[in-house]
N, C-alpha and C. Protein backbone atom coordinates (compact mmCIF):
# COMPACT_ATOMS: atom_id res chain seq x y z
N UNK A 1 -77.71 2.91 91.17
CA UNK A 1 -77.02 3.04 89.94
C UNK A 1 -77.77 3.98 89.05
N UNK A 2 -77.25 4.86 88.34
CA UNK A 2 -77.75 5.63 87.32
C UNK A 2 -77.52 5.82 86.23
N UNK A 3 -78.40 5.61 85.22
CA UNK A 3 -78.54 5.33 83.88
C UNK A 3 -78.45 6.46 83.09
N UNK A 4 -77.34 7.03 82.36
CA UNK A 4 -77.30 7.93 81.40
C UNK A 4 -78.02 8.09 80.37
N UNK A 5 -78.76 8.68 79.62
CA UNK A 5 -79.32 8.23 78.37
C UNK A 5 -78.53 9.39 77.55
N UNK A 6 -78.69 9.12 76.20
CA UNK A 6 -77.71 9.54 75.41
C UNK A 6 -78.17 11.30 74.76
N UNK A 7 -79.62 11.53 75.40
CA UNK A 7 -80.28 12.84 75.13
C UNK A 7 -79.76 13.85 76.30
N UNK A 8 -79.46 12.95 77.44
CA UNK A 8 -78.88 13.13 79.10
C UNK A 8 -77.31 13.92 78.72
N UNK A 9 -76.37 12.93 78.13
CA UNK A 9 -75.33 13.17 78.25
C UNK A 9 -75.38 14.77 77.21
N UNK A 10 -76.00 14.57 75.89
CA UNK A 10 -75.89 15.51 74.67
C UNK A 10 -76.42 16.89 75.52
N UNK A 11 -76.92 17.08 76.69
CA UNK A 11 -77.59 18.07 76.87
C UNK A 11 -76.29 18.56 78.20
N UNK A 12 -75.74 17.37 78.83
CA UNK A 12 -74.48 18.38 79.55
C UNK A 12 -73.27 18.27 78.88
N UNK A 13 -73.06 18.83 77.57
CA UNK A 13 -72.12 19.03 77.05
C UNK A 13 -71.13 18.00 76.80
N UNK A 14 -71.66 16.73 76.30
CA UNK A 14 -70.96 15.81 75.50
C UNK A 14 -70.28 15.38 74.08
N UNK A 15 -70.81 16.59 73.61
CA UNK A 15 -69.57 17.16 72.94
C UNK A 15 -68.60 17.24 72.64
N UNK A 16 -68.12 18.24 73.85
CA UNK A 16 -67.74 18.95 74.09
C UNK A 16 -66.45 17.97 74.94
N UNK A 17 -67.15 16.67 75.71
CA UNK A 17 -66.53 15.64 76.31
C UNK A 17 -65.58 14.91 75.27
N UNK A 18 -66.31 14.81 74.51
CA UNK A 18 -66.20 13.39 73.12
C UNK A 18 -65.04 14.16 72.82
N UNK A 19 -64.72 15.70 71.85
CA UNK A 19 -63.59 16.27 71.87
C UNK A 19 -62.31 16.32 72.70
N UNK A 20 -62.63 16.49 73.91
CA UNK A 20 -61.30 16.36 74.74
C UNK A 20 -60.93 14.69 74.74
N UNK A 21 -61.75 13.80 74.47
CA UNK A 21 -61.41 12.66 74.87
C UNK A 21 -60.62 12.44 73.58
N UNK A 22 -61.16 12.83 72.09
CA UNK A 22 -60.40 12.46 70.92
C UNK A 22 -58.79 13.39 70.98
N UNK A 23 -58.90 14.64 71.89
CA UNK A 23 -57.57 15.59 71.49
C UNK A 23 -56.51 14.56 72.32
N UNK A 24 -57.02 13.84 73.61
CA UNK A 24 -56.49 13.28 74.26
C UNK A 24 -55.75 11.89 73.73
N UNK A 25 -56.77 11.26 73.12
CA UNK A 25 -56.04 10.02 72.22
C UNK A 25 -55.03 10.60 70.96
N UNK A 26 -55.21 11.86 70.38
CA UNK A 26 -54.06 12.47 69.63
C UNK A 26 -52.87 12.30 69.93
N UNK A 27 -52.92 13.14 71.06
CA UNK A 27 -51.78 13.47 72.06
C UNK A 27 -50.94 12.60 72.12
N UNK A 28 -51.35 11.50 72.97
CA UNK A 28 -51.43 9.97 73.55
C UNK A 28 -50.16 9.58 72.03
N UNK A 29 -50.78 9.40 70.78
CA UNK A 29 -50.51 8.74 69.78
C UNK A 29 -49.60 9.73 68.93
N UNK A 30 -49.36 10.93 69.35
CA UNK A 30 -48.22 11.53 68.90
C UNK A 30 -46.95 11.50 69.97
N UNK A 31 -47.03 11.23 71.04
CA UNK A 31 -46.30 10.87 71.87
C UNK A 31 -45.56 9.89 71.73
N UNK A 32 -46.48 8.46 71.44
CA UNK A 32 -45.69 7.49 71.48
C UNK A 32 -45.18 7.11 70.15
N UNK A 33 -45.61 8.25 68.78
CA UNK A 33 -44.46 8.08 67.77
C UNK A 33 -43.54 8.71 68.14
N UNK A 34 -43.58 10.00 68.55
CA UNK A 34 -42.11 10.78 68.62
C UNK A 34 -41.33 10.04 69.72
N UNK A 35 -41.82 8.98 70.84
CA UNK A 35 -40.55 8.10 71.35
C UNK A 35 -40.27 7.15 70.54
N UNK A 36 -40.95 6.12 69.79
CA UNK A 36 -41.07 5.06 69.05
C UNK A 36 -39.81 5.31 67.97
N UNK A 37 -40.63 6.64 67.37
CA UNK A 37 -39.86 7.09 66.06
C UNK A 37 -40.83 6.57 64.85
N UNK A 38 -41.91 6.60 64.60
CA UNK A 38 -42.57 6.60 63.72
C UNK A 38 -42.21 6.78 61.92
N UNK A 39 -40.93 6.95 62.09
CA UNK A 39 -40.24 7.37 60.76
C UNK A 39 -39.70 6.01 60.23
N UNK A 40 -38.79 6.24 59.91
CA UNK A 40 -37.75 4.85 59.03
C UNK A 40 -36.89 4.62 60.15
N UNK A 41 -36.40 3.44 59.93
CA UNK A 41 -35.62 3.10 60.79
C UNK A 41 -34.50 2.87 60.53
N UNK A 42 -33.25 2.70 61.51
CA UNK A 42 -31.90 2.87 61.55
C UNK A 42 -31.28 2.26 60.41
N UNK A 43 -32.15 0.76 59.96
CA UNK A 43 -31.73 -0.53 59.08
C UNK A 43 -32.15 0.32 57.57
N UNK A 44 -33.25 0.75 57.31
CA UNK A 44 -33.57 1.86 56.20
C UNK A 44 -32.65 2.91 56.16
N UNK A 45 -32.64 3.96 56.99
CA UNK A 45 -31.58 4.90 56.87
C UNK A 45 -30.25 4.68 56.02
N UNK A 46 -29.56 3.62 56.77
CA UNK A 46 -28.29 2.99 56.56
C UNK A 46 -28.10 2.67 54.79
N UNK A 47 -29.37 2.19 54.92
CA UNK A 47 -29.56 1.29 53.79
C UNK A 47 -29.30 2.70 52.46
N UNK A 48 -30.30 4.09 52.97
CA UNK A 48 -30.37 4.95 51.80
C UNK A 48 -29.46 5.60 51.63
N UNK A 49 -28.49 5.71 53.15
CA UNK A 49 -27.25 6.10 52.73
C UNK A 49 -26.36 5.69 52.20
N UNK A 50 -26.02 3.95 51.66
CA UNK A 50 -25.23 3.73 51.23
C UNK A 50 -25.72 3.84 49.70
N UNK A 51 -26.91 3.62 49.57
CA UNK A 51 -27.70 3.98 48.25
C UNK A 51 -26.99 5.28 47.23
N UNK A 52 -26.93 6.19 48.11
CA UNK A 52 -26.72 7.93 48.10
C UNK A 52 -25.28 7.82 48.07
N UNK A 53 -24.48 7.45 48.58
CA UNK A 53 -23.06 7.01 48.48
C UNK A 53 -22.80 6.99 47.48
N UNK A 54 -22.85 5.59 47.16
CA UNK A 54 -22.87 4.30 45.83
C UNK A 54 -23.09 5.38 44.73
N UNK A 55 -24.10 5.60 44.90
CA UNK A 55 -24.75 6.63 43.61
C UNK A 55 -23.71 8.37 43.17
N UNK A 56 -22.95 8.33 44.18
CA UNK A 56 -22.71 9.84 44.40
C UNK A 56 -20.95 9.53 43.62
N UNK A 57 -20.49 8.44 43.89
CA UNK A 57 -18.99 7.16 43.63
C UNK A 57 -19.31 7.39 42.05
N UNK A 58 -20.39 6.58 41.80
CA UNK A 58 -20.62 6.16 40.53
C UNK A 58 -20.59 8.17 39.63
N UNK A 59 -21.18 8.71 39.74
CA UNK A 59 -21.36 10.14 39.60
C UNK A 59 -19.76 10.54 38.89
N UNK A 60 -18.89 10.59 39.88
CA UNK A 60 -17.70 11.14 40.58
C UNK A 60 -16.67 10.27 39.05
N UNK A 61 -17.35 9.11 39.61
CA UNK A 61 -16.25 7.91 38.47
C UNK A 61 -16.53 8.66 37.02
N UNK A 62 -17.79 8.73 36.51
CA UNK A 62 -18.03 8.84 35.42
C UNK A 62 -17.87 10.43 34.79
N UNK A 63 -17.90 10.90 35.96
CA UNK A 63 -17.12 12.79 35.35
C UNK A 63 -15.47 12.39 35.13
N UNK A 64 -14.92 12.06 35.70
CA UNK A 64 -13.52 11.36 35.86
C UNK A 64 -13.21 10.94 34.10
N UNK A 65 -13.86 9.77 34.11
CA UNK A 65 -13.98 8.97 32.66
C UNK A 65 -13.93 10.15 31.58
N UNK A 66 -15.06 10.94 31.80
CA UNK A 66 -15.79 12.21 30.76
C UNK A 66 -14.15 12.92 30.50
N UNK A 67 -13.94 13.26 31.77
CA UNK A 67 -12.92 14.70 31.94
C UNK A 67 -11.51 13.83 31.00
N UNK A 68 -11.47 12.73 31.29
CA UNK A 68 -9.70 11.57 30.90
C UNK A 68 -10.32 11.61 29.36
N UNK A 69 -11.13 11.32 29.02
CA UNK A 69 -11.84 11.31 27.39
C UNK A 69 -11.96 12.35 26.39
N UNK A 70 -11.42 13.73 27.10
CA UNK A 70 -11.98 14.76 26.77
C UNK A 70 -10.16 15.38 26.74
N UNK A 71 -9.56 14.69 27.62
CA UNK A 71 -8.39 15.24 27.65
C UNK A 71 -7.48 14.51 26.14
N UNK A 72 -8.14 13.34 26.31
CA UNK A 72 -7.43 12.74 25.32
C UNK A 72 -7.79 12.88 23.61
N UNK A 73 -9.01 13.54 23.31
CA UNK A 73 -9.48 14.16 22.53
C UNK A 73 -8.66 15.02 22.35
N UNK A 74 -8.44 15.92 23.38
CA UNK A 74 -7.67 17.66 22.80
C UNK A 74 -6.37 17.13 22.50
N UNK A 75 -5.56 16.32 22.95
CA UNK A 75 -4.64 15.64 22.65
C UNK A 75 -4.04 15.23 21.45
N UNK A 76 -5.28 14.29 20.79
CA UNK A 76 -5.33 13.74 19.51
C UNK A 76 -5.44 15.11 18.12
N UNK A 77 -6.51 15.54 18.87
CA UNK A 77 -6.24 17.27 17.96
C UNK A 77 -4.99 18.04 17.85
N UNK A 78 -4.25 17.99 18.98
CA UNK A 78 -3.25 19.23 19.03
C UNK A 78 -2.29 18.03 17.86
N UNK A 79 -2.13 16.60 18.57
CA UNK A 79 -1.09 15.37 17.20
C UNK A 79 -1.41 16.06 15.95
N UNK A 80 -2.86 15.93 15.74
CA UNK A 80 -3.31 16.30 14.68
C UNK A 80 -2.59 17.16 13.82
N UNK A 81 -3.24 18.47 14.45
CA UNK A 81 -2.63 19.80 13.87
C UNK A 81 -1.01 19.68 13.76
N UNK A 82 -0.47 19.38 14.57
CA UNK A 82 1.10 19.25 14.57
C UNK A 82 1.77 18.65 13.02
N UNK A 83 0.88 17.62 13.34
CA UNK A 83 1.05 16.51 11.95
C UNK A 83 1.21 16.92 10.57
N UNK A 84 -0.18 17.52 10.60
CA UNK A 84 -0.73 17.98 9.56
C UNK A 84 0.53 18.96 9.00
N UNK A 85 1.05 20.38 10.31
CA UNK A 85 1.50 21.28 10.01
C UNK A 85 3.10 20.32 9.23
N UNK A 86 3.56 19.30 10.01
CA UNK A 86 4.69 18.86 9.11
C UNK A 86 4.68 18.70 7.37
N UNK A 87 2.89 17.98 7.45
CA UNK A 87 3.11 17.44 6.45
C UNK A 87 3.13 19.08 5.03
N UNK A 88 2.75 19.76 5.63
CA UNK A 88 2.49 21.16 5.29
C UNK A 88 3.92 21.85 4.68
N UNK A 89 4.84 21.17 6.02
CA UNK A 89 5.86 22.33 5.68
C UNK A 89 7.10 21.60 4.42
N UNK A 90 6.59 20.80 3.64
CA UNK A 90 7.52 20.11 3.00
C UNK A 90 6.92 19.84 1.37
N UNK A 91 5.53 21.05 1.46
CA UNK A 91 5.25 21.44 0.20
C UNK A 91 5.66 22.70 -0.27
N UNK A 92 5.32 22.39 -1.60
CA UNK A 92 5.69 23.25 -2.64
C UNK A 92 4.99 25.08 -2.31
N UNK A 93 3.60 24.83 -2.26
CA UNK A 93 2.89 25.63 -1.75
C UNK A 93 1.60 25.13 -0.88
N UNK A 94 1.67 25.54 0.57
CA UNK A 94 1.12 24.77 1.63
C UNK A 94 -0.15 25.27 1.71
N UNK A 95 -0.20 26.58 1.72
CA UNK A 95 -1.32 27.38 1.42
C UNK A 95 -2.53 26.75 0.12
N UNK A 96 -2.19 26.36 -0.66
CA UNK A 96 -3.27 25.79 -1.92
C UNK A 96 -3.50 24.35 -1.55
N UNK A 97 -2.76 23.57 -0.66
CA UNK A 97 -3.12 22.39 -0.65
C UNK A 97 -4.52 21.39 0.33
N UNK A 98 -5.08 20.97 -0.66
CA UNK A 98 -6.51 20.34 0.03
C UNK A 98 -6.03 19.13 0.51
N UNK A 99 -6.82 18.82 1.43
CA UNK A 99 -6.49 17.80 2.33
C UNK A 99 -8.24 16.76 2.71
N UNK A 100 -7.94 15.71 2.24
CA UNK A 100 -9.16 15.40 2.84
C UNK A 100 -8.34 13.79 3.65
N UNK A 101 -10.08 13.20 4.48
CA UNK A 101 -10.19 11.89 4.72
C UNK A 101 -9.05 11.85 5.58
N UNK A 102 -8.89 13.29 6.54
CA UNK A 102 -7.88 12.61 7.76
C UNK A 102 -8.17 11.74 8.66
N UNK A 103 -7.40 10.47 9.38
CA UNK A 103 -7.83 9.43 10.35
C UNK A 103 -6.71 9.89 10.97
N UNK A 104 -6.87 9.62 12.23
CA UNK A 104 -5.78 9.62 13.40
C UNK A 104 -5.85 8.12 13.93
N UNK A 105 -4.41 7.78 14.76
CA UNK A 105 -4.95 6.70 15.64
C UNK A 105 -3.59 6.80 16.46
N UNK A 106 -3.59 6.87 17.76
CA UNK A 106 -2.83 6.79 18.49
C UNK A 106 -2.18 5.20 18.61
N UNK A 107 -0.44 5.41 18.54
CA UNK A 107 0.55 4.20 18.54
C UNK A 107 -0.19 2.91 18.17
N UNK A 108 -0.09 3.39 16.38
CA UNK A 108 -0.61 2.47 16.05
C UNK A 108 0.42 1.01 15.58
N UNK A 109 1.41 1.27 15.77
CA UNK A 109 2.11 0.30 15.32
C UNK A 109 3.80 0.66 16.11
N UNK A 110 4.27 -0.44 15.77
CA UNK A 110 6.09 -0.06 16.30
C UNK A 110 7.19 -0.83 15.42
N UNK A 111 7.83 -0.35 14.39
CA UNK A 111 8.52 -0.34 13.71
C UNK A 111 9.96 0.08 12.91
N UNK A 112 10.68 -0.32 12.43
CA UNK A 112 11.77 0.58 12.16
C UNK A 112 11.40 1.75 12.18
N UNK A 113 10.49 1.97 10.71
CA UNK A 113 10.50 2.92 10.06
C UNK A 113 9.48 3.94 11.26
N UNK A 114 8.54 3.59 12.00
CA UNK A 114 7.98 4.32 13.09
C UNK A 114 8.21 3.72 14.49
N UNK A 115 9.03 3.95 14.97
CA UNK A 115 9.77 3.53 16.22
C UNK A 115 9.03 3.86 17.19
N UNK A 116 7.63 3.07 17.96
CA UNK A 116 7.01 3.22 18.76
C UNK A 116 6.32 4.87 18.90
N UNK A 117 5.64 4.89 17.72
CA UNK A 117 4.92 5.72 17.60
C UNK A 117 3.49 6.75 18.87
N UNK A 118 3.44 7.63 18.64
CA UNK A 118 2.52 8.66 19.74
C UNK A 118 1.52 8.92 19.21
N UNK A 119 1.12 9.03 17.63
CA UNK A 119 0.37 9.52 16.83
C UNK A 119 0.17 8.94 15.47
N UNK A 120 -0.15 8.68 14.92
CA UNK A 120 0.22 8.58 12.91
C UNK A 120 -1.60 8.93 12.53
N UNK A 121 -0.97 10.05 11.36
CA UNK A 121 -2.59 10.24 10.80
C UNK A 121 -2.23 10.06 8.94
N UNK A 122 -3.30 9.47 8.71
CA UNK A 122 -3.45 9.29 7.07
C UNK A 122 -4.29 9.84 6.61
N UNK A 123 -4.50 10.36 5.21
CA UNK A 123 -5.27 11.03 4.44
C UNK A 123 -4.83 11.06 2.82
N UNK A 124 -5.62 11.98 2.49
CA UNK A 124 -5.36 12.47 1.15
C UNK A 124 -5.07 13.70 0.86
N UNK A 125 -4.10 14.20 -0.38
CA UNK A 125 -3.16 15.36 -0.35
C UNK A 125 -3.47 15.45 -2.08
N UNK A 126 -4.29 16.76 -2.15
CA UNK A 126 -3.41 17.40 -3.33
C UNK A 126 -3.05 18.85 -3.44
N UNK A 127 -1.56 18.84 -4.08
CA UNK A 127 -1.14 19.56 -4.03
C UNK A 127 -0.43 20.31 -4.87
N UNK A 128 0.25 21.72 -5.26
CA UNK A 128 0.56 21.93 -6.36
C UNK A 128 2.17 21.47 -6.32
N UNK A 129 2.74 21.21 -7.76
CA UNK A 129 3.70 20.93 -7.98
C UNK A 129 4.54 22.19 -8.20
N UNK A 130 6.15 22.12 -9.16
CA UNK A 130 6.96 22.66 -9.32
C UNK A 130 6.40 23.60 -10.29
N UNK A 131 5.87 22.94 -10.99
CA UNK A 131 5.26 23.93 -12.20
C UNK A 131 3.87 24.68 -12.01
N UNK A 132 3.34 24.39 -10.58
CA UNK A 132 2.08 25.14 -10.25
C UNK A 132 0.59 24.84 -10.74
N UNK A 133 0.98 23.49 -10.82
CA UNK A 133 -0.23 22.62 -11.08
C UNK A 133 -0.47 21.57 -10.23
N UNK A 134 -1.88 21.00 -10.14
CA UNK A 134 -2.07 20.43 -9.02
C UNK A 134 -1.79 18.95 -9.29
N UNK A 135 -1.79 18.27 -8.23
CA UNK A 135 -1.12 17.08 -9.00
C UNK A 135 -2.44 15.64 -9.15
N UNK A 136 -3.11 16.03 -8.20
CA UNK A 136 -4.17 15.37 -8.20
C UNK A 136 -4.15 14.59 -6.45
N UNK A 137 -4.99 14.10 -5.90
CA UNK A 137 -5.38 13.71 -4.60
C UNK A 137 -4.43 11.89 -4.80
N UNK A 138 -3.39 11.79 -3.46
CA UNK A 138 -2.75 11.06 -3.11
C UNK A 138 -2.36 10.97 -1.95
N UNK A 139 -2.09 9.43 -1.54
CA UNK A 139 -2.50 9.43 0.21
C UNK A 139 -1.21 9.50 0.71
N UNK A 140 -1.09 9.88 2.11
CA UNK A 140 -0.34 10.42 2.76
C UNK A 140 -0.32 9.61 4.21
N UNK A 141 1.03 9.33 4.77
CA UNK A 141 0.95 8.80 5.91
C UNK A 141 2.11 9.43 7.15
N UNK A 142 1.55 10.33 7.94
CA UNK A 142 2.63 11.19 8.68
C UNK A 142 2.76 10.75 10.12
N UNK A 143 3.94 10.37 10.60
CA UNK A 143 3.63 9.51 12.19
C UNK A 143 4.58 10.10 13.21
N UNK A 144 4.57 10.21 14.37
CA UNK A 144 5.91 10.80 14.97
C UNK A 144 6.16 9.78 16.15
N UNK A 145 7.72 9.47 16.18
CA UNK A 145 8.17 8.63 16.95
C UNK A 145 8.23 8.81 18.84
N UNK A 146 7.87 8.21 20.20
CA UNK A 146 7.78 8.76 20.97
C UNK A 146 9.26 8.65 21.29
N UNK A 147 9.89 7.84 21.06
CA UNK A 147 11.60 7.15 21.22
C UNK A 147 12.31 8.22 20.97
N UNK A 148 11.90 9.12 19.90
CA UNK A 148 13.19 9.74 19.11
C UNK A 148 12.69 10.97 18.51
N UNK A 149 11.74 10.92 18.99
CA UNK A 149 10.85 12.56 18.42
C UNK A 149 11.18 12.80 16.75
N UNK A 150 11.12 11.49 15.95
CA UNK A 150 11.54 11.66 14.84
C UNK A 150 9.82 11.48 14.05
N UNK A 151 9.96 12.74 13.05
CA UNK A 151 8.55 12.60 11.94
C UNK A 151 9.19 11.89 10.70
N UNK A 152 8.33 11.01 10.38
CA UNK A 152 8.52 10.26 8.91
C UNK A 152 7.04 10.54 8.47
N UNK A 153 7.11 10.90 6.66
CA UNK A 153 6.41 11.51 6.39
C UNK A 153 6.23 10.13 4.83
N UNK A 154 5.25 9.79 4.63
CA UNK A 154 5.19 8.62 3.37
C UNK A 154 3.84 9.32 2.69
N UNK A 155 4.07 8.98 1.38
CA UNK A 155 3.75 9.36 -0.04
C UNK A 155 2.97 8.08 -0.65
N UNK A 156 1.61 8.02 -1.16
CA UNK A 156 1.67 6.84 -2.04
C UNK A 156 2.09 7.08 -3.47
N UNK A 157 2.01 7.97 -3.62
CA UNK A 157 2.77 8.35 -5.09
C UNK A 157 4.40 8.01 -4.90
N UNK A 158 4.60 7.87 -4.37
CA UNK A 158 6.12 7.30 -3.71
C UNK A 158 6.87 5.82 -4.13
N UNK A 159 7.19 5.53 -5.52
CA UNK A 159 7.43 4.13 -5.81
C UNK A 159 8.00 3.58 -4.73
N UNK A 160 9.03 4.10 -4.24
CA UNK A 160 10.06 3.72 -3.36
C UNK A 160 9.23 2.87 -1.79
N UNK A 161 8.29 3.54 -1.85
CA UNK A 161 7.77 4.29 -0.57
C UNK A 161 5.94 3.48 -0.29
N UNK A 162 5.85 2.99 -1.04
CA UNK A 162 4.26 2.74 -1.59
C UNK A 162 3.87 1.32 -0.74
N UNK A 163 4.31 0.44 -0.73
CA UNK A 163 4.07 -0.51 -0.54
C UNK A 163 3.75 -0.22 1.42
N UNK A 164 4.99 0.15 1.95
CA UNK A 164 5.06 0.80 3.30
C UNK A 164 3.92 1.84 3.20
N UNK A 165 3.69 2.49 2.87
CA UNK A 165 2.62 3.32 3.01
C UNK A 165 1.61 2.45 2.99
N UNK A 166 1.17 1.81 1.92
CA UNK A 166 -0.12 0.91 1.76
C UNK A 166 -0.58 -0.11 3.23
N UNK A 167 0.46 -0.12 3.93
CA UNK A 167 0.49 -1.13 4.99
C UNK A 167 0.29 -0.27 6.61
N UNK A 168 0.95 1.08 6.15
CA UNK A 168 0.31 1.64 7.45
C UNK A 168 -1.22 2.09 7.43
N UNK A 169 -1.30 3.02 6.10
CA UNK A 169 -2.11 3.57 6.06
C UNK A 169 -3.63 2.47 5.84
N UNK A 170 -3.29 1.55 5.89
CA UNK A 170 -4.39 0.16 6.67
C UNK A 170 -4.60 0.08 7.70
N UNK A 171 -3.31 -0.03 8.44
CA UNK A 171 -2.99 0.00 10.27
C UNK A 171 -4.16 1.35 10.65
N UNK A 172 -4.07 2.58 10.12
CA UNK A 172 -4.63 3.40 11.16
C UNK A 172 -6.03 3.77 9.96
N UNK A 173 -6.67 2.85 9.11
CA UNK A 173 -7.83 2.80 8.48
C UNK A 173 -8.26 3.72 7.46
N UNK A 174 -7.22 4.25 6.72
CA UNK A 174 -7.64 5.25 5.90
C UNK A 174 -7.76 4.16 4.12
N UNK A 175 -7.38 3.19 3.94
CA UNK A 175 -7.61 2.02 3.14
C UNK A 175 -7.80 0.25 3.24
């Protein structure tokens, strides 16, 4: 039997041995991850894809929401302007008249006098009179019917008219 000693081995290139033996256990241990699969597994995968899904749904939903919110905005604007332009065309002079504290509110109510309404906006109006003076700031309630495409246009300066006004122009929060 013969006894190596460790000055024995270092002098015929053990080294040099020790290296191939470590490239060899590399090898060895990259082998049996790339059959194994050393990565995540099928139950993980699954798992991040429905993660990535879920997440991608939710994404999709909420541009959706954004885009329906955004439509219904330009919507309420174009009522708006429409509104406004009625209440416009049934002055004295449309051009001088200030307008503040407009509210909108979509079908806010359904009634004779607004027969299942699309729009109604309230505010305040002053405007010049017959004699070209202003009359002073008074609220205004303009609504359009979806039934009958009919505009009714209310005044609180309006004896006739006041009490009905006072009651919408609550409904869509301008008092």
């Amino acid at each position: 039997m013969k006894i190596i000693c460790w000055t024995h081995f270092e002098s015929t290139g053990g080294r040099r041995s020790m290296k191939i033996i470590l490239a060899g256990f590399l090898l060895v241990a990259f082998c049996v991850c790339g059959l194994t699969g050393c990565g995540k597994s099928m139950e993980e995968k699954v798992k991040e894809k429905l993660a990535k899904d879920k997440a991608d749904a939710a994404q999709q939903q909420a541009l959706q929401v954004q885009k329906a919110q955004q439509a219904k905005a330009n919507e309420a604007a174009q009522a708006q302007e429409k509104l406004l332009g009625v209440l416009k065309s049934v002055l004295k002079d449309a051009d001088t008249a200030k307008i503040q504290n407009v509210k909108i509110k979509e079908n806010p109510f359904e009634t004779p006098v607004f027969p299942k309404l699309g729009y109604a906006i309230c505010g305040e109006i002053n405007a010049k009179n017959s004699y070209g003076a202003f009359t002073g700031f008074s609220g205004f309630v303009v609504g359009t019917s979806m039934k009958t495409d009919k505009l009714t246009i209310m005044m609180q300066n309006d004896k006739e008219m006041e009490s009905q006004w006072r009651m919408y122009a609550s409904e869509i929060g301008c008092i």
